[in-house]
PDB file of N, CA and C in Angstrom:
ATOM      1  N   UNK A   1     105.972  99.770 131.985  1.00  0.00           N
ATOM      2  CA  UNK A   1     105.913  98.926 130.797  1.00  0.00           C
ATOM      3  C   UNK A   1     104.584  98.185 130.722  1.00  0.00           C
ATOM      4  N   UNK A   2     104.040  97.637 131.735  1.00  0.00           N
ATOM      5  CA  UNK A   2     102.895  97.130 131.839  1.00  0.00           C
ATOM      6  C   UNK A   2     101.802  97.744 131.517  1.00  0.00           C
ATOM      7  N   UNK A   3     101.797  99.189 131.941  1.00  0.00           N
ATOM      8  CA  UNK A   3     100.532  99.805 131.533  1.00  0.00           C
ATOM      9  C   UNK A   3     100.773 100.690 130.357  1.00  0.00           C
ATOM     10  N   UNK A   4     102.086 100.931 129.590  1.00  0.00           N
ATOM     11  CA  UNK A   4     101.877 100.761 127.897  1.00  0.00           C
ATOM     12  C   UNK A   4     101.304  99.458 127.350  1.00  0.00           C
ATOM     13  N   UNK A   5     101.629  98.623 127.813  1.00  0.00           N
ATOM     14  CA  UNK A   5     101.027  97.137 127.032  1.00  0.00           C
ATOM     15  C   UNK A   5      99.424  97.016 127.580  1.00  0.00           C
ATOM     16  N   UNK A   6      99.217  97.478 128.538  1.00  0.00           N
ATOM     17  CA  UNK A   6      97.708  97.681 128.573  1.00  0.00           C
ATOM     18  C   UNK A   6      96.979  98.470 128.013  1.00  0.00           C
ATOM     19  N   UNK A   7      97.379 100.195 127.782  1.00  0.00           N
ATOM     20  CA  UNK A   7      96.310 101.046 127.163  1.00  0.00           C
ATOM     21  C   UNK A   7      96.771 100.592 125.454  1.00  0.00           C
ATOM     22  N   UNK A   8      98.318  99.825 124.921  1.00  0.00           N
ATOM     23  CA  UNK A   8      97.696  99.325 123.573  1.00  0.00           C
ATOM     24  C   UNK A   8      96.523  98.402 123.208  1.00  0.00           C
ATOM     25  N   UNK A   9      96.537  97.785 124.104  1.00  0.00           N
ATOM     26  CA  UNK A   9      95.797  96.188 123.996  1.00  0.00           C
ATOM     27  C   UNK A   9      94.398  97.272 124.111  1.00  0.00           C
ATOM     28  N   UNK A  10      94.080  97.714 125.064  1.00  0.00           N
ATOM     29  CA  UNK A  10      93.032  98.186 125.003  1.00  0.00           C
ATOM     30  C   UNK A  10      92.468  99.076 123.546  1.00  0.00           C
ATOM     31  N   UNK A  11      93.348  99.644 122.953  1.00  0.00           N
ATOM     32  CA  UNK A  11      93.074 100.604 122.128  1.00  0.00           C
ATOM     33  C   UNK A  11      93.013  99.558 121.122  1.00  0.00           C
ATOM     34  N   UNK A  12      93.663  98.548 120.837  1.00  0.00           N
ATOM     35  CA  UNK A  12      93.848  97.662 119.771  1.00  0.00           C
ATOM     36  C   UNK A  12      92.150  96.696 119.518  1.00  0.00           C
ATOM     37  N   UNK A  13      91.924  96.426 121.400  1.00  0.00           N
ATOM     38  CA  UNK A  13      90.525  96.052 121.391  1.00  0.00           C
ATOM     39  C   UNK A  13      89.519  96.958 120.985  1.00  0.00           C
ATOM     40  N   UNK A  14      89.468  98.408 120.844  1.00  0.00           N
ATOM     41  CA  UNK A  14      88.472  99.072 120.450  1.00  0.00           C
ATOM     42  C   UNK A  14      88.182  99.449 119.277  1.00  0.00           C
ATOM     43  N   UNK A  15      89.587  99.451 118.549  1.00  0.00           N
ATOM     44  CA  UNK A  15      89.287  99.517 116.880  1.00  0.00           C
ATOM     45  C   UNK A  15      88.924  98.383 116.846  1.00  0.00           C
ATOM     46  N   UNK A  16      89.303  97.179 116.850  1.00  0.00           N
ATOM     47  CA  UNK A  16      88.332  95.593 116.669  1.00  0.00           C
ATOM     48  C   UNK A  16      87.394  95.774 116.262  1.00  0.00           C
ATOM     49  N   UNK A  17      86.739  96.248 117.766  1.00  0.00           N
ATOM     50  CA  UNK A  17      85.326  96.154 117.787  1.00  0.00           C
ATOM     51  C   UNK A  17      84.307  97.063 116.946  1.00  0.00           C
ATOM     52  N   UNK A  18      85.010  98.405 116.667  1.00  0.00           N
ATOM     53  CA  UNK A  18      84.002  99.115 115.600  1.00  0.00           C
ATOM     54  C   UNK A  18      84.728  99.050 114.375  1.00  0.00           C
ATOM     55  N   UNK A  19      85.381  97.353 114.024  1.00  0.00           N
ATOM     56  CA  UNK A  19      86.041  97.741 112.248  1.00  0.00           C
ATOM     57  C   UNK A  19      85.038  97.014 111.329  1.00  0.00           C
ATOM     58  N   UNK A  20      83.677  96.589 111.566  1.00  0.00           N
ATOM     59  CA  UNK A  20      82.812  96.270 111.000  1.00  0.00           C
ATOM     60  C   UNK A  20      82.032  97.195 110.234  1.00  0.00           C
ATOM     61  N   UNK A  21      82.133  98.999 110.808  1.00  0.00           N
ATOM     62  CA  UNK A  21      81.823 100.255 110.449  1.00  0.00           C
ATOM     63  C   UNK A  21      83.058 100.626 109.177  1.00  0.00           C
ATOM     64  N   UNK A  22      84.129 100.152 109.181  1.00  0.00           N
ATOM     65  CA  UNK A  22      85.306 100.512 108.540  1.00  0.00           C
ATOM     66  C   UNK A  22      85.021 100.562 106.837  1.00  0.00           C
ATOM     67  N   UNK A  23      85.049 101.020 105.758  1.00  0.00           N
ATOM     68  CA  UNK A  23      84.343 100.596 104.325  1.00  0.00           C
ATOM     69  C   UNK A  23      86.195  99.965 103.751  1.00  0.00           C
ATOM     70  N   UNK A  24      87.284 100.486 104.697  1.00  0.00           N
ATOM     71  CA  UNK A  24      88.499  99.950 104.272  1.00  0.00           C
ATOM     72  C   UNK A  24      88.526  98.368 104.423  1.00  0.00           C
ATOM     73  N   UNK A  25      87.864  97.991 105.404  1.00  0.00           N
ATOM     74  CA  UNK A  25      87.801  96.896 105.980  1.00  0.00           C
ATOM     75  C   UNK A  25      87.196  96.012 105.030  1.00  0.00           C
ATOM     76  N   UNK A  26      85.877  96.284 104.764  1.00  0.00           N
ATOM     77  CA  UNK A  26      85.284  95.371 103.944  1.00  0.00           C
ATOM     78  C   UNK A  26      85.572  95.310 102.500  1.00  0.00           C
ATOM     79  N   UNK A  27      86.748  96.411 101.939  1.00  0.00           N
ATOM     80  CA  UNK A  27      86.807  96.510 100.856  1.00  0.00           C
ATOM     81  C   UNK A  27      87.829  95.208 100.887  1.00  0.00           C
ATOM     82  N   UNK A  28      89.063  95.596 101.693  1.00  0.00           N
ATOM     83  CA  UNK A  28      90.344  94.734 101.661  1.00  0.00           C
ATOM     84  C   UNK A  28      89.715  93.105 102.263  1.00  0.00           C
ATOM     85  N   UNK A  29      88.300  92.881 102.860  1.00  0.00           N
ATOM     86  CA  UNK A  29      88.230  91.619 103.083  1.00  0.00           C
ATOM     87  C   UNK A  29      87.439  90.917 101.589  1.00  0.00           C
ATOM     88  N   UNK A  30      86.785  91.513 100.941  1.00  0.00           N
ATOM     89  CA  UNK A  30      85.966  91.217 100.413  1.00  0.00           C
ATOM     90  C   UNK A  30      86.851  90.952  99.234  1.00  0.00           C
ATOM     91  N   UNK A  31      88.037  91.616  98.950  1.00  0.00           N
ATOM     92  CA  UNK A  31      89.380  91.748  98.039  1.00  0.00           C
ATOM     93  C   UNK A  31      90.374  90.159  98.235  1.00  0.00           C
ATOM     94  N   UNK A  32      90.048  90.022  99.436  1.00  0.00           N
ATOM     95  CA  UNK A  32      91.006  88.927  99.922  1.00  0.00           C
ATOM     96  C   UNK A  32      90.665  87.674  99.446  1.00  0.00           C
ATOM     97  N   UNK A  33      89.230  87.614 100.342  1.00  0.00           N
ATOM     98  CA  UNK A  33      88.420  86.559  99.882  1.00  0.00           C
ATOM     99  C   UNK A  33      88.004  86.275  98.716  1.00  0.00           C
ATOM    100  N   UNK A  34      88.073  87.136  97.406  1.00  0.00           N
ATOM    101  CA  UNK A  34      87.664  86.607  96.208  1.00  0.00           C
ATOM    102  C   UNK A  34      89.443  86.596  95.024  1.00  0.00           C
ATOM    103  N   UNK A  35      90.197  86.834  95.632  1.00  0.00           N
ATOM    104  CA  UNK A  35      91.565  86.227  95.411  1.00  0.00           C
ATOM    105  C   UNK A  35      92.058  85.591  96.079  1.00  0.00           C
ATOM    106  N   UNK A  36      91.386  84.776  96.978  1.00  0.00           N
ATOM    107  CA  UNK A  36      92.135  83.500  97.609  1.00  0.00           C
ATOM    108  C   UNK A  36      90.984  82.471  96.970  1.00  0.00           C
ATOM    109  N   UNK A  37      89.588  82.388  96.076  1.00  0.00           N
ATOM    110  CA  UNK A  37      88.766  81.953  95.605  1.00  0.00           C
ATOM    111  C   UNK A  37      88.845  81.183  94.703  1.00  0.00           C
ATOM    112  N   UNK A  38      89.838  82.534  94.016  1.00  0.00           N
ATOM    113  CA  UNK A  38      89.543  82.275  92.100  1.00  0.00           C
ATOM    114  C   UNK A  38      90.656  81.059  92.035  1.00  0.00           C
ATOM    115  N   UNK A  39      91.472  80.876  92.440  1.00  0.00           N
ATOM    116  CA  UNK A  39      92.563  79.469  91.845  1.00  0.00           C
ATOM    117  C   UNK A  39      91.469  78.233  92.399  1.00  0.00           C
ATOM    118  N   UNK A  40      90.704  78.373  93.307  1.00  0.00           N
ATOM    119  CA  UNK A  40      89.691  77.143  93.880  1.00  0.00           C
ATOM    120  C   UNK A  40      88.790  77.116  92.704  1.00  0.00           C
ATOM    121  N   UNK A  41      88.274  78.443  92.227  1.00  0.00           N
ATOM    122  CA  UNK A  41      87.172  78.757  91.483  1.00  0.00           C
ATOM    123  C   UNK A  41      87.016  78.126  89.878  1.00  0.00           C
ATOM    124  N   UNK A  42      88.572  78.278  89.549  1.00  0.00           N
ATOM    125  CA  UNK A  42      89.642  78.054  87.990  1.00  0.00           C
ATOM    126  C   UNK A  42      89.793  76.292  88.182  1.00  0.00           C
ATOM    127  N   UNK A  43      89.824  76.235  89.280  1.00  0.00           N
ATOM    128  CA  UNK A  43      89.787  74.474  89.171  1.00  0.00           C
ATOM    129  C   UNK A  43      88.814  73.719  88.608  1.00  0.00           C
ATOM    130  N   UNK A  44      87.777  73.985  89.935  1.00  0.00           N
ATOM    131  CA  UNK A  44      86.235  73.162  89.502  1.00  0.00           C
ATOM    132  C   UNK A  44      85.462  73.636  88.753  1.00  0.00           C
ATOM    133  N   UNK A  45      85.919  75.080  87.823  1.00  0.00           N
ATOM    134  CA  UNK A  45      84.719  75.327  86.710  1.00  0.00           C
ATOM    135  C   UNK A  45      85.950  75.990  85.954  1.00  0.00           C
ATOM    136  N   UNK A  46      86.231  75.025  84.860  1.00  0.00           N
ATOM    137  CA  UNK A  46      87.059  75.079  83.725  1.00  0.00           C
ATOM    138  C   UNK A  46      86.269  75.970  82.493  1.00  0.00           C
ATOM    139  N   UNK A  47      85.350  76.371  82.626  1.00  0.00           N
ATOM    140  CA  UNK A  47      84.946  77.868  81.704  1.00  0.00           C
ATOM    141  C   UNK A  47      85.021  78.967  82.236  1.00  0.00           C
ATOM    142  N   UNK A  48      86.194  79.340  83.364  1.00  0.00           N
ATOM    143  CA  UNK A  48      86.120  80.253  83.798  1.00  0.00           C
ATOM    144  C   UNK A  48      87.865  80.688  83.398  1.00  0.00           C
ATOM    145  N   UNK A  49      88.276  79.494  83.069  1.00  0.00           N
ATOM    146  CA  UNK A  49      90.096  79.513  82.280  1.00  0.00           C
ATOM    147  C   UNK A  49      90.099  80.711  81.398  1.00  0.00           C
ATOM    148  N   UNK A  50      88.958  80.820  80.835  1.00  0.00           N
ATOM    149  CA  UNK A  50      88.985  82.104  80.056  1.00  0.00           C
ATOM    150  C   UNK A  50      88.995  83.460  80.507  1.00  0.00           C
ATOM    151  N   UNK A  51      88.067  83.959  81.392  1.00  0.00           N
ATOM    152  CA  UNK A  51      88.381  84.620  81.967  1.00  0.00           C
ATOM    153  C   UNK A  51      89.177  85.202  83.028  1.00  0.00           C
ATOM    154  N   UNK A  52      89.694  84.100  83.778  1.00  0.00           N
ATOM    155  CA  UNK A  52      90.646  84.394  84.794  1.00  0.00           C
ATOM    156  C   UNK A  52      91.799  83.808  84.320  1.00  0.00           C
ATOM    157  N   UNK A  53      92.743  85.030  83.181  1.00  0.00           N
ATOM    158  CA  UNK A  53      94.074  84.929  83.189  1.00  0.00           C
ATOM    159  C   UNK A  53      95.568  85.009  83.941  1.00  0.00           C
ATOM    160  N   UNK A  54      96.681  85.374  83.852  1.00  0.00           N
ATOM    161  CA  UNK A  54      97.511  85.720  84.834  1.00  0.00           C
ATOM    162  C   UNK A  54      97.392  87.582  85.058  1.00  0.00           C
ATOM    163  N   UNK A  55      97.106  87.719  83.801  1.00  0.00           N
ATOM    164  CA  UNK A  55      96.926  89.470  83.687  1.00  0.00           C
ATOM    165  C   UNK A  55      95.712  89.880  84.283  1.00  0.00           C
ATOM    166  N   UNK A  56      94.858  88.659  84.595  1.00  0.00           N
ATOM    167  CA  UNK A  56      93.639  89.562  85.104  1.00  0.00           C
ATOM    168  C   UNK A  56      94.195  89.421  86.762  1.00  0.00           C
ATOM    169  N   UNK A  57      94.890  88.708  87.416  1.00  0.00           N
ATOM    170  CA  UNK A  57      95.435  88.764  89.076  1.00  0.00           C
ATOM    171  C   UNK A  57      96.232  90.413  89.057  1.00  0.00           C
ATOM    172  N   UNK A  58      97.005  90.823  88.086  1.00  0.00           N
ATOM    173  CA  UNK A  58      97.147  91.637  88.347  1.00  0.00           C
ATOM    174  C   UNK A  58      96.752  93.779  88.072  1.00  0.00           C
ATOM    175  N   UNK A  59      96.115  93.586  87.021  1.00  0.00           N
ATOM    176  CA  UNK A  59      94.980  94.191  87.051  1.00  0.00           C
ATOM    177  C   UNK A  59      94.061  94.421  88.452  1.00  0.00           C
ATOM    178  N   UNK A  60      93.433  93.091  88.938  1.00  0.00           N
ATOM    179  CA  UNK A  60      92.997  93.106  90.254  1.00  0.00           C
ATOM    180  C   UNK A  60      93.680  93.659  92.149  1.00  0.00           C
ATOM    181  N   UNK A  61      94.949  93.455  91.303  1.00  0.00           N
ATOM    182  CA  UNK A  61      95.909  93.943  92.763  1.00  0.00           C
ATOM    183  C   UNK A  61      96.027  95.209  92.340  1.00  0.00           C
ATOM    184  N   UNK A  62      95.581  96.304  90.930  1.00  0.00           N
ATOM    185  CA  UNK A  62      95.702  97.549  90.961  1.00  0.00           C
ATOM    186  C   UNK A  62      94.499  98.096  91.337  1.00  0.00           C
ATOM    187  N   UNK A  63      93.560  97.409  91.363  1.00  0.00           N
ATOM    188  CA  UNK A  63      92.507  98.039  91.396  1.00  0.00           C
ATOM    189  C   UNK A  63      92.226  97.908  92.765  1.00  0.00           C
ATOM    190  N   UNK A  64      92.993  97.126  93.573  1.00  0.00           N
ATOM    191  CA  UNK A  64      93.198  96.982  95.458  1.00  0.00           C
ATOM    192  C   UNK A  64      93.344  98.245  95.408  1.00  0.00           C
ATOM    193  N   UNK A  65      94.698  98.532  95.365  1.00  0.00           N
ATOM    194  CA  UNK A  65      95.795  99.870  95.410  1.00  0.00           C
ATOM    195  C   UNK A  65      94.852 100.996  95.468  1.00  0.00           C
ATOM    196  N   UNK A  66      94.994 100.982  94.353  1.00  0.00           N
ATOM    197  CA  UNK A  66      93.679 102.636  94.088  1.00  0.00           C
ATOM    198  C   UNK A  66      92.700 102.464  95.047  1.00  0.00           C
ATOM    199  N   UNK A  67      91.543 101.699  95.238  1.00  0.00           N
ATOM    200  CA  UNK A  67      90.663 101.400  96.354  1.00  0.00           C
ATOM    201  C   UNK A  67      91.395 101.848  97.572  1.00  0.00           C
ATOM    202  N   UNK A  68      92.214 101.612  97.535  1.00  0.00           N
ATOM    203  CA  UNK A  68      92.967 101.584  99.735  1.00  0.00           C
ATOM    204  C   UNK A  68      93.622 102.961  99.196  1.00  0.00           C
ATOM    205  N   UNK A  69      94.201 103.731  98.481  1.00  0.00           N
ATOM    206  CA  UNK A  69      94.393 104.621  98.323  1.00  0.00           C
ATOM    207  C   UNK A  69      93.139 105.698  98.700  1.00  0.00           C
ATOM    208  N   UNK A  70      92.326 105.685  97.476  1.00  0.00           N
ATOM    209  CA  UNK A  70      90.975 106.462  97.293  1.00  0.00           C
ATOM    210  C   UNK A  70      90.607 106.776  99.316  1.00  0.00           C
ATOM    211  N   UNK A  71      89.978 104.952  99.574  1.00  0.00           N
ATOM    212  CA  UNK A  71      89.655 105.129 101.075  1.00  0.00           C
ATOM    213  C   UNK A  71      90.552 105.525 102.336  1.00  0.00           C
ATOM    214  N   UNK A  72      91.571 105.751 101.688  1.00  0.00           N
ATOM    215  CA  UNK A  72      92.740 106.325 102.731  1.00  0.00           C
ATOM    216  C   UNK A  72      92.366 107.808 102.976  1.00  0.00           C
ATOM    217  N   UNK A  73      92.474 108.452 101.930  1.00  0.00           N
ATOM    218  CA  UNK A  73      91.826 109.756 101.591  1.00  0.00           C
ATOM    219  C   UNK A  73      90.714 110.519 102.544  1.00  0.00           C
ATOM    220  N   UNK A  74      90.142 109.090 101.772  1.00  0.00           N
ATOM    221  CA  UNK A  74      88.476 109.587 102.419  1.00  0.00           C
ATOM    222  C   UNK A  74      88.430 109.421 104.002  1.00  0.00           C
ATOM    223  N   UNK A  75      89.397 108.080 104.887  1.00  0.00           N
ATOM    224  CA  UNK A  75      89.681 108.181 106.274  1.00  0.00           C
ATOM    225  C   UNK A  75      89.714 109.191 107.117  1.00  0.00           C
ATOM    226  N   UNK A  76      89.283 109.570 107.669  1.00  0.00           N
ATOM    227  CA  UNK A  76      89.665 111.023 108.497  1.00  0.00           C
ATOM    228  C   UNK A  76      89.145 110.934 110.134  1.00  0.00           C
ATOM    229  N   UNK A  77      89.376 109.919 110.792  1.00  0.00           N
ATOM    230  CA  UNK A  77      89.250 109.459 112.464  1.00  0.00           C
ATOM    231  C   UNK A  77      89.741 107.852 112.160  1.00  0.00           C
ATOM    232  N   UNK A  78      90.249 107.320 113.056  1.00  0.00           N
ATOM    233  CA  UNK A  78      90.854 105.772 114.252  1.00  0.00           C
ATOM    234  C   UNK A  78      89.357 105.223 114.332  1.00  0.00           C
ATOM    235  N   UNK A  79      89.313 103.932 114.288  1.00  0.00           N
ATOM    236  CA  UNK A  79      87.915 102.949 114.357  1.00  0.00           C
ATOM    237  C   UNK A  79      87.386 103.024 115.166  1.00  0.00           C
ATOM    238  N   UNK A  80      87.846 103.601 116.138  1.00  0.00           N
ATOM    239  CA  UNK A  80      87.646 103.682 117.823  1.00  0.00           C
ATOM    240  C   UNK A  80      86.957 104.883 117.809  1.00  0.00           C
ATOM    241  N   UNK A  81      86.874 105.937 116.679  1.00  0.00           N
ATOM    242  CA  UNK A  81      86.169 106.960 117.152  1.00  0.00           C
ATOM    243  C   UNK A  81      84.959 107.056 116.126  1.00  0.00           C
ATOM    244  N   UNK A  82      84.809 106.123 115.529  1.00  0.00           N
ATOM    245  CA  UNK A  82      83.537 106.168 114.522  1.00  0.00           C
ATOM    246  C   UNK A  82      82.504 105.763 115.178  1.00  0.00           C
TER     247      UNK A  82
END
C-alpha cells in the first residue's frame, strides 16, 4: 500500500512540474481567472454593466467547453511525458 501511494505521489509530482508546457492548463487558468474577475471588474467600473450581462457568463462557460474539448483532442501524451 505504501509504495502505491508513493509511485502516485510521484507521478502526480511529475505532471506538476511539466503543466506549465500544458496549452489545457493555461487555457482553463487563464478561463478561471478572468471569471472570478469580472463580478470584481462589474463593481468598480460601472461601464462595463453593459457589457457583462448574465448571458454573457454563460456564453463564456461554452466557449470553456469547446476549448477543453477541441484541446482534449489535440492531447495525445500525460504531462510527464512532454
Amino acid at each position: 500500500m505504501i509504495n502505491w501511494f508513493k509511485d502516485k505521489y510521484v507521478t502526480i509530482l511529475a505532471d506538476l512540474r511539466r503543466a506549465h508546457v500544458s496549452a489545457t492548463v493555461w487555457v482553463n487558468g487563464l478561463a478561471l481567472t478572468a471569471l472570478e474577475a469580472l463580478p470584481f471588474l462589474k463593481e468598480n467600473f460601472p461601464e462595463l454593466q453593459d457589457y457583462v450581462s448574465p448571458d454573457f457568463y454563460r456564453q463564456a462557460m461554452t466557449v470553456i467547453v469547446v476549448a477543453n474539448i477541441i484541446l482534449r483532442f489535440k492531447t495525445n501524451s500525460a504531462l510527464r511525458n512532454k
